[in-house]
PDB file of N, CA and C in Angstrom:
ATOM      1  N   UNK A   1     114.026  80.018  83.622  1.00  0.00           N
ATOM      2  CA  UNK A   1     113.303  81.186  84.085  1.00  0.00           C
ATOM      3  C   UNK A   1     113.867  82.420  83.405  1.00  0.00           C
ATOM      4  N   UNK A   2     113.112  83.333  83.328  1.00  0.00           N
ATOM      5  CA  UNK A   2     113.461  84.682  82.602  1.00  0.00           C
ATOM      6  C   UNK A   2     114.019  85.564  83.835  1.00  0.00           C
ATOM      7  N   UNK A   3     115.025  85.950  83.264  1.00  0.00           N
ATOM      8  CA  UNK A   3     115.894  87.288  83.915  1.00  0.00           C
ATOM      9  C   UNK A   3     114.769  88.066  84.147  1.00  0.00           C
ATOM     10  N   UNK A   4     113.941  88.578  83.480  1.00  0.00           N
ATOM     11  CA  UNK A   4     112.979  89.530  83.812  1.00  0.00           C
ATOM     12  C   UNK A   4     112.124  89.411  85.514  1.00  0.00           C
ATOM     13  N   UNK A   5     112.118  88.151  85.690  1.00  0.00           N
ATOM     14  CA  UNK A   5     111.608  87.719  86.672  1.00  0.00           C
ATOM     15  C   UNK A   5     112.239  88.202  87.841  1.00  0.00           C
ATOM     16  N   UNK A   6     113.642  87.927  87.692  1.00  0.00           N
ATOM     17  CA  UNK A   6     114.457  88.036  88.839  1.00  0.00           C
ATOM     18  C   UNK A   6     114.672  89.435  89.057  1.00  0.00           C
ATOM     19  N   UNK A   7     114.556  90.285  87.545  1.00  0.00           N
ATOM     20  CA  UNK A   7     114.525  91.740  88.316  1.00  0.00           C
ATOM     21  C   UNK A   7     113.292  92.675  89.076  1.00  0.00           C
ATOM     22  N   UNK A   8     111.979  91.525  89.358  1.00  0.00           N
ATOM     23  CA  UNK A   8     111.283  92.077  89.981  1.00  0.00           C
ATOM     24  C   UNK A   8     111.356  92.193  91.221  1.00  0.00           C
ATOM     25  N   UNK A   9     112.468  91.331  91.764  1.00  0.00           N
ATOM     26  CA  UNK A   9     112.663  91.924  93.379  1.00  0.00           C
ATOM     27  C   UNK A   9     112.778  92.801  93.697  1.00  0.00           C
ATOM     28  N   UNK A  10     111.941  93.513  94.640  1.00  0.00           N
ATOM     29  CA  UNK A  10     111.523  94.592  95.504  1.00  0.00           C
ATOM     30  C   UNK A  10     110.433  95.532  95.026  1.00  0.00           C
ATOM     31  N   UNK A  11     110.044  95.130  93.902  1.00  0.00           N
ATOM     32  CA  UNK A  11     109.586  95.896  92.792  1.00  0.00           C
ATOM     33  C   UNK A  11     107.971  95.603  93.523  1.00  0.00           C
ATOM     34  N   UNK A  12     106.997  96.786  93.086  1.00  0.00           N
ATOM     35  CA  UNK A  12     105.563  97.062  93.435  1.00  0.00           C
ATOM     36  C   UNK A  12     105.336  96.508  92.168  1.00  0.00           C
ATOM     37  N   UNK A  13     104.604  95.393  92.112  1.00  0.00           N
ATOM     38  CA  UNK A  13     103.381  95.226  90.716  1.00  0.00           C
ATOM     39  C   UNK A  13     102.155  94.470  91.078  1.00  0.00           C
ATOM     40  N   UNK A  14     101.425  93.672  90.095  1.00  0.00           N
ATOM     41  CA  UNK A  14     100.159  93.359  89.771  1.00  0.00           C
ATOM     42  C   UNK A  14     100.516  92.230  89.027  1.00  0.00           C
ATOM     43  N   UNK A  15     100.421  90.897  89.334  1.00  0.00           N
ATOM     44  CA  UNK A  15     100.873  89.630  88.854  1.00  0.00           C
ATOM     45  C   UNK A  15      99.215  88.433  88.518  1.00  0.00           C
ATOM     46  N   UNK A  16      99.056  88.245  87.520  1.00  0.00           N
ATOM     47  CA  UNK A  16      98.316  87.113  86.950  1.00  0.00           C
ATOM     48  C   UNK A  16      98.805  85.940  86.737  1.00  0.00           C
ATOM     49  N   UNK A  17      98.174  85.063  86.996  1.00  0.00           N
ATOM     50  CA  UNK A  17      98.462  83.738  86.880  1.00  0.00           C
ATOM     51  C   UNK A  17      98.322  83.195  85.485  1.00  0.00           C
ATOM     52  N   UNK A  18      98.251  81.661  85.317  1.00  0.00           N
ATOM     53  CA  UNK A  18      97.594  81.103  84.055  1.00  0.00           C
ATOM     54  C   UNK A  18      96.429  81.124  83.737  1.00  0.00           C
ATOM     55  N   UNK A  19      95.903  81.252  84.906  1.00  0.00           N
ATOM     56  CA  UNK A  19      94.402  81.221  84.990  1.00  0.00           C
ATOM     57  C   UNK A  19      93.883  82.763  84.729  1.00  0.00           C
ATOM     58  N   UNK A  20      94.312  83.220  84.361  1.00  0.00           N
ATOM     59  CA  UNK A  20      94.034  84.418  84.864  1.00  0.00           C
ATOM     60  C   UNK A  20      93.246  85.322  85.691  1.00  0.00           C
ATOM     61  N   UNK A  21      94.155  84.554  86.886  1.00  0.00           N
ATOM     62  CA  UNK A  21      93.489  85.397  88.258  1.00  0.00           C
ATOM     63  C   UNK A  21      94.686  86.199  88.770  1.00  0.00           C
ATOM     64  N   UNK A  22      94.967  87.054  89.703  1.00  0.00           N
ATOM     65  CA  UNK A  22      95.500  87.870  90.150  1.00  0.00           C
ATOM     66  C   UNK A  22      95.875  87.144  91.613  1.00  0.00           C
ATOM     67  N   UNK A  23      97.684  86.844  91.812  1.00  0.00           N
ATOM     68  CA  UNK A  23      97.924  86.289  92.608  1.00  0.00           C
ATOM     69  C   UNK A  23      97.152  86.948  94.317  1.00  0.00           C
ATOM     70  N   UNK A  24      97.045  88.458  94.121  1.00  0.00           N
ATOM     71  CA  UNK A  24      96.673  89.054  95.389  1.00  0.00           C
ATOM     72  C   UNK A  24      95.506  88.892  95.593  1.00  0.00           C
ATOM     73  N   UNK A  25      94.514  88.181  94.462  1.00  0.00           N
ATOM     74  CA  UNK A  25      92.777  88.341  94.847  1.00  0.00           C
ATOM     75  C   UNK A  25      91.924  88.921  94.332  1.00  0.00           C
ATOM     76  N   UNK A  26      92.911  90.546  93.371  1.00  0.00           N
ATOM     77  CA  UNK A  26      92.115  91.676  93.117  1.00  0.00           C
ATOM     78  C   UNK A  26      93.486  92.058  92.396  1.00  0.00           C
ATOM     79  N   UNK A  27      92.321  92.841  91.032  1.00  0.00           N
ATOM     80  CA  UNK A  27      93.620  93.904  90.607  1.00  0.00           C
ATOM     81  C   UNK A  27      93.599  95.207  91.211  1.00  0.00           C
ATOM     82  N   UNK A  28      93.270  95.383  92.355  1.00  0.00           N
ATOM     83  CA  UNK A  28      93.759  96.512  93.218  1.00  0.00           C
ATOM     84  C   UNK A  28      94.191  96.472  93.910  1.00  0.00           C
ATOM     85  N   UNK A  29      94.861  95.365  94.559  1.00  0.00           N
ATOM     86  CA  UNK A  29      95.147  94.653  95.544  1.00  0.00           C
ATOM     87  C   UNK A  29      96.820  94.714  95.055  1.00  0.00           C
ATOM     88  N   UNK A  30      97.895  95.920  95.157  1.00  0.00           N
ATOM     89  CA  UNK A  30      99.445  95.600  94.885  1.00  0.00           C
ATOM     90  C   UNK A  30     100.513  94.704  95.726  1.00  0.00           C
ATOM     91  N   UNK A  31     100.689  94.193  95.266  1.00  0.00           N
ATOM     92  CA  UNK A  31     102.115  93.009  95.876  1.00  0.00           C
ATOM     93  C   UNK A  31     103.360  93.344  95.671  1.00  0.00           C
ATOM     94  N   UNK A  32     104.327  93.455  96.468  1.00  0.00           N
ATOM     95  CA  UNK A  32     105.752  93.649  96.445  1.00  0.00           C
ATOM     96  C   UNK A  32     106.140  92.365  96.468  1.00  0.00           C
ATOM     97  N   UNK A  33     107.107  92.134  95.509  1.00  0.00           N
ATOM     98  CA  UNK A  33     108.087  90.566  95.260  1.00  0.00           C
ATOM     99  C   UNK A  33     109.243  90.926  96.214  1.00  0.00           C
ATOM    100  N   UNK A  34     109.381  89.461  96.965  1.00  0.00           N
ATOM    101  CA  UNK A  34     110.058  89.510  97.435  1.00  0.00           C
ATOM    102  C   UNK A  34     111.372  88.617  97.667  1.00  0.00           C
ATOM    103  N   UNK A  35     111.086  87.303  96.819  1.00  0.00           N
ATOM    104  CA  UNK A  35     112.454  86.663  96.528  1.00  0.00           C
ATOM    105  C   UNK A  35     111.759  86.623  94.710  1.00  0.00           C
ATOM    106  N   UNK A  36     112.799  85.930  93.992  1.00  0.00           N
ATOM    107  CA  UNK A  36     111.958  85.038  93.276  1.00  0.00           C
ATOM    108  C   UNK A  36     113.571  83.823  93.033  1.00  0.00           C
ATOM    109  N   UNK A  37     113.162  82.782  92.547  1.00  0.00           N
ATOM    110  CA  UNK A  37     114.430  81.757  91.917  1.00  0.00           C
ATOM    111  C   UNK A  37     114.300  81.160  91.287  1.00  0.00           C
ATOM    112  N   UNK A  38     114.892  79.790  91.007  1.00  0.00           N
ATOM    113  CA  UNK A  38     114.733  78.994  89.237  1.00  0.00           C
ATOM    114  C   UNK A  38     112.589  78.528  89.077  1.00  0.00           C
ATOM    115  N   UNK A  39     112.149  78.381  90.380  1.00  0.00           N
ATOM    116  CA  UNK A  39     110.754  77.636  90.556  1.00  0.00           C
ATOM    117  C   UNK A  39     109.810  78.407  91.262  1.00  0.00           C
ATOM    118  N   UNK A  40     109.886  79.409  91.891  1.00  0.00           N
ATOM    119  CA  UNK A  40     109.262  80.248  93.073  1.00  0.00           C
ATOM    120  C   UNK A  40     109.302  81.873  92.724  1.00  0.00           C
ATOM    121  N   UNK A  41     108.359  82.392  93.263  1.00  0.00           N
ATOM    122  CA  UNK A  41     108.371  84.080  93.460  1.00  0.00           C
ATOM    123  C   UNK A  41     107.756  83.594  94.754  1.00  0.00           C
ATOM    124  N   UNK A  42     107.882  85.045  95.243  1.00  0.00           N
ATOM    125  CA  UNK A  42     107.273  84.973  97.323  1.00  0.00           C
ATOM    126  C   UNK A  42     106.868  86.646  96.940  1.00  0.00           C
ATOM    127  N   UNK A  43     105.959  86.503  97.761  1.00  0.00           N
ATOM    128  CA  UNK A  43     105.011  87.821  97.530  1.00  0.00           C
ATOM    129  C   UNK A  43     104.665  88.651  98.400  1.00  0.00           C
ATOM    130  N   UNK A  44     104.123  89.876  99.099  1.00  0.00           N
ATOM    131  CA  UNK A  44     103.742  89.698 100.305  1.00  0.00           C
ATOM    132  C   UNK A  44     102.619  91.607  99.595  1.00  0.00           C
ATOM    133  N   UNK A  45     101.722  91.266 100.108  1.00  0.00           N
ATOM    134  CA  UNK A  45     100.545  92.323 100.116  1.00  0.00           C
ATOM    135  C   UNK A  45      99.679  92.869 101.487  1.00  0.00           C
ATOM    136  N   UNK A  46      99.285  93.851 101.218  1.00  0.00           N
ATOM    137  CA  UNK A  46      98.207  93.633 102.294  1.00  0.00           C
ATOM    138  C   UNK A  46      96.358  93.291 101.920  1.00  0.00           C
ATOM    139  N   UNK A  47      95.384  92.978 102.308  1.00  0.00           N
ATOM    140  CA  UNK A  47      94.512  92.211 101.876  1.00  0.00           C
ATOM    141  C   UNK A  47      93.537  93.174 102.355  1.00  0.00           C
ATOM    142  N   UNK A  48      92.386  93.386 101.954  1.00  0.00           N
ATOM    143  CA  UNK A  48      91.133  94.438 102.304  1.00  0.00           C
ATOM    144  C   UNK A  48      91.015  94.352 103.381  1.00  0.00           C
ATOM    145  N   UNK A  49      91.083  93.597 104.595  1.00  0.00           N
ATOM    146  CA  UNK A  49      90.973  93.906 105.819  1.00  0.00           C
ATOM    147  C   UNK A  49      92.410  94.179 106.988  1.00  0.00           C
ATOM    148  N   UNK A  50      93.206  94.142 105.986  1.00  0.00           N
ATOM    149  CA  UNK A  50      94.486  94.861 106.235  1.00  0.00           C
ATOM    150  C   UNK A  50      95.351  93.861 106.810  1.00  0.00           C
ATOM    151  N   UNK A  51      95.183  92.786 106.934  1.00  0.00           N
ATOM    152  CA  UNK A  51      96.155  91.566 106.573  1.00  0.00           C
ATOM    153  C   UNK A  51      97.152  91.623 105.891  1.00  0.00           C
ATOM    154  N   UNK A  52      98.813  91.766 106.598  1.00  0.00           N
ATOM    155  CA  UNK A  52      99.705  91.063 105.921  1.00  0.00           C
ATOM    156  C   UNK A  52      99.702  89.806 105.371  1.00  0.00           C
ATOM    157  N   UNK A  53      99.691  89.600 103.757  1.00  0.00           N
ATOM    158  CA  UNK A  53      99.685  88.205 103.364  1.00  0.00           C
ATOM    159  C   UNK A  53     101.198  87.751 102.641  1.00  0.00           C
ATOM    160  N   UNK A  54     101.870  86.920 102.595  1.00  0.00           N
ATOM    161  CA  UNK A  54     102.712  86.697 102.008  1.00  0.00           C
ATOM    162  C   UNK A  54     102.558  85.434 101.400  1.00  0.00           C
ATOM    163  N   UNK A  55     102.773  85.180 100.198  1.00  0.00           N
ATOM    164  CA  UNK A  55     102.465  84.361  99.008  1.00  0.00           C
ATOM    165  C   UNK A  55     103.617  83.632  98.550  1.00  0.00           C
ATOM    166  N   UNK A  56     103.333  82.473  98.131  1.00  0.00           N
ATOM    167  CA  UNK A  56     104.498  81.429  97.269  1.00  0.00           C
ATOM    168  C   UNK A  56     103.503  80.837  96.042  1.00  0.00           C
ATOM    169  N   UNK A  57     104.277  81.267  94.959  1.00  0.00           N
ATOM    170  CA  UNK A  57     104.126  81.031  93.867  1.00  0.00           C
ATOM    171  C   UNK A  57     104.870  80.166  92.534  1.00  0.00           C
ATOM    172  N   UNK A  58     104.635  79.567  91.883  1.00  0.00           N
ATOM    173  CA  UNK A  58     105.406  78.910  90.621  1.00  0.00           C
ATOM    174  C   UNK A  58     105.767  79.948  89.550  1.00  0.00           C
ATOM    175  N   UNK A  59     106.779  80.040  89.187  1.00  0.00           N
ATOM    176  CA  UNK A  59     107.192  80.853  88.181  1.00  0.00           C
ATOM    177  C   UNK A  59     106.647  80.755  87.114  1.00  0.00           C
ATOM    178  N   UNK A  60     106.832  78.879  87.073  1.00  0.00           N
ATOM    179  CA  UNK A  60     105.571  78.754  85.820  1.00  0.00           C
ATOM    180  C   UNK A  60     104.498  79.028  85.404  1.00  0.00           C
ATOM    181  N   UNK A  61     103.306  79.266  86.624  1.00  0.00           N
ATOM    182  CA  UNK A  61     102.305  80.126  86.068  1.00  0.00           C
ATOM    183  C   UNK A  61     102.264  81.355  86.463  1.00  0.00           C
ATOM    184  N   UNK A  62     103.044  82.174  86.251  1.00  0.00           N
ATOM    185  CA  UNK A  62     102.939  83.641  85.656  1.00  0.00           C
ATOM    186  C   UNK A  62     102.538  83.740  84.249  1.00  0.00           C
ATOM    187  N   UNK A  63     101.361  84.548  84.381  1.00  0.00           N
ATOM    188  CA  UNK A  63     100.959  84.614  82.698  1.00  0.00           C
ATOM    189  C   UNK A  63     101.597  86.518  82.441  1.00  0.00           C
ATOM    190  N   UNK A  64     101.362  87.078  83.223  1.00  0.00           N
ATOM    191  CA  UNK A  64     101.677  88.463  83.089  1.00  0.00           C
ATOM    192  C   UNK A  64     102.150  89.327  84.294  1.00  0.00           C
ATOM    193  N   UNK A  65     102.616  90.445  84.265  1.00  0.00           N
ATOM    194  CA  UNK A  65     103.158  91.243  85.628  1.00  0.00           C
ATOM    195  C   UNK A  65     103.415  92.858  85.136  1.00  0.00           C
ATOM    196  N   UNK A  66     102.060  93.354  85.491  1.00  0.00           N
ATOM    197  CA  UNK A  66     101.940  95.168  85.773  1.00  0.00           C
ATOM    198  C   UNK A  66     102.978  95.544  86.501  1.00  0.00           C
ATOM    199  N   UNK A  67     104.097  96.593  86.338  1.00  0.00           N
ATOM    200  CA  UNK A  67     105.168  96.953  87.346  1.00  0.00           C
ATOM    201  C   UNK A  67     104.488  98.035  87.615  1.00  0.00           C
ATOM    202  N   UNK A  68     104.299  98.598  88.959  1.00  0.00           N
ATOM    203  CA  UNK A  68     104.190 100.186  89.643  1.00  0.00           C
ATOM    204  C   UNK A  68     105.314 100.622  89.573  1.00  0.00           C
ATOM    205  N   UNK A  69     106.299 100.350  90.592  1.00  0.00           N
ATOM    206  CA  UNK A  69     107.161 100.965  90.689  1.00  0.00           C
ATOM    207  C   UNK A  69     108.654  99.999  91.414  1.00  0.00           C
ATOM    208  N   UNK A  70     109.587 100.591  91.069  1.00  0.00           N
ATOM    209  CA  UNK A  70     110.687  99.649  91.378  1.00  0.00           C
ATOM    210  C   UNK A  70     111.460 100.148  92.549  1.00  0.00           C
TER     211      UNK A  70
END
């Protein structure tokens, strides 16, 4: 896994998959990372009807990651 990864904890961004879809649903839709490790990121957003969602993901398919803010 890339170091880069691991310094997105706590960090506000915009994450695509392989597929290129957007882990949150929407690219307006921002996600704060909230662990990540050798196989996993964990995610957590809120969703258009204002749903806390929190997400588990493969590191492996990350295709890309917009940072807002850290």
């Amino acid at each position: 896994m890339s170091n880069m990864l691991l310094e997105l904890k706590n960090c506000c961004c915009s994450i695509k998959n392989d597929e290129e879809e957007y882990l949150t649903g929407s690219a307006d839709i921002v996600c704060e990372v909230l662990d990540v490790d050798e196989e996993w990121i964990k995610i957590i957003y809120t969703d258009r009807t204002g749903k806390r969602i929190v997400k588990v993901e493969r590191t492996d398919t990350i295709l890309s990651v917009t940072i807002f803010r850290s």
